[in-house]
Protein backbone atom coordinates (compact mmCIF):
# COMPACT_ATOMS: atom_id res chain seq x y z
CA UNK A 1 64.05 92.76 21.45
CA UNK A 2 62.61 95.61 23.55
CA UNK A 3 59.40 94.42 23.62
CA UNK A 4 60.43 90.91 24.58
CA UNK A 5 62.21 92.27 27.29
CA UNK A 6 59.50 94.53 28.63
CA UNK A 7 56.88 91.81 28.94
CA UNK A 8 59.76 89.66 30.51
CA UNK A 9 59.56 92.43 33.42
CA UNK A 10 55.88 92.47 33.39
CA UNK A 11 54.91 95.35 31.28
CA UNK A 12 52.22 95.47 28.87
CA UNK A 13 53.39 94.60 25.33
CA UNK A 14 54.91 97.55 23.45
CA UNK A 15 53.39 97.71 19.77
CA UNK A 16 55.76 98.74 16.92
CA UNK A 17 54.92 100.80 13.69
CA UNK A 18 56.59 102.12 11.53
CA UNK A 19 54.91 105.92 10.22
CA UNK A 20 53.91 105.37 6.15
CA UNK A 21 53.35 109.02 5.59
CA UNK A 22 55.68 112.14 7.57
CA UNK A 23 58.85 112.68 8.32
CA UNK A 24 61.35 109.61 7.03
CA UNK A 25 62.49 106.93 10.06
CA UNK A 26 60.29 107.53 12.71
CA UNK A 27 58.99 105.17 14.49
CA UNK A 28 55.48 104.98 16.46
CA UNK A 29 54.93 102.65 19.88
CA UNK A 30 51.96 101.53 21.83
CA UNK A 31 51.83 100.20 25.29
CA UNK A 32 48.43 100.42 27.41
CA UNK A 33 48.26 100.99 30.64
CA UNK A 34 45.87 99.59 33.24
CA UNK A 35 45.98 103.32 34.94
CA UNK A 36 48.63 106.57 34.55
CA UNK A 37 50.05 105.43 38.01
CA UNK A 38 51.14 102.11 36.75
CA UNK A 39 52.60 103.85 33.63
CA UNK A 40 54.62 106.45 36.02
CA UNK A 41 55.63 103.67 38.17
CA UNK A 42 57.04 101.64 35.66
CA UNK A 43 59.35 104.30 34.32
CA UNK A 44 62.17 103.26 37.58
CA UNK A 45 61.53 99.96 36.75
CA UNK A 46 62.59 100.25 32.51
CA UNK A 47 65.58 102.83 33.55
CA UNK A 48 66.76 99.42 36.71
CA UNK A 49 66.63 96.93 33.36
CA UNK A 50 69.42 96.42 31.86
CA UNK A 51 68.30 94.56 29.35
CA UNK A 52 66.27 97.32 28.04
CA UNK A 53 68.90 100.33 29.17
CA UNK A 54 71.18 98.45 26.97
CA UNK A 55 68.86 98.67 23.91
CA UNK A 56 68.49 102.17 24.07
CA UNK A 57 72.16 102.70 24.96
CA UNK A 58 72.75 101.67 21.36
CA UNK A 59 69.67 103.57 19.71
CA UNK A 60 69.40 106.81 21.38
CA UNK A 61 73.42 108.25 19.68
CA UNK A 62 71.35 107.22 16.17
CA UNK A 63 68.40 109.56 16.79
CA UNK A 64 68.10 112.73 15.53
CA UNK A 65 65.00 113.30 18.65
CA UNK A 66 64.68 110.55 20.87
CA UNK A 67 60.82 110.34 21.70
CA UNK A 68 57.73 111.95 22.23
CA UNK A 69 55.62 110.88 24.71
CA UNK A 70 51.96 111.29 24.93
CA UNK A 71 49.44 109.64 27.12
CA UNK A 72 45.72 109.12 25.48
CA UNK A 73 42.19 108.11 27.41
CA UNK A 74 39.34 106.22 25.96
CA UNK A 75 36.48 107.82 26.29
């Protein structure tokens, strides 16, 4: 639903996976980026969408730790 929802906006797709070794229920997403500035300037745009806001309205009181976020560069 998320990731439906982000692309709806025009955000790159958001890939899902789901860890098969560490800690139990976490949870592992994707999303690249044409450049760190359009990653930055997208987070006002996902906090303005409701329709993703509401998503994590639900998920975030489940979490034990919400997210870590880490930003990788191909070589």
């Amino acid at each position: 639903m998320v990731n439906k929802n982000t692309i709806a906006i025009g955000l790159p797709e958001m890939k899902v996976y789901r860890k098969f070794l560490g800690p139990h229920g976490t949870v592992v997403t994707t999303q690249e980026w044409e450049s760190i500035e359009n990653y930055n300037n997208s987070r006002d745009i996902v906090r303005q969408t409701k329709e993703i806001t509401s998503i994590f309205e639900k998920i975030y009181p489940l979490l034990d730790n919400t997210h870590i976020t880490e930003i990788l560069e191909s070589a």
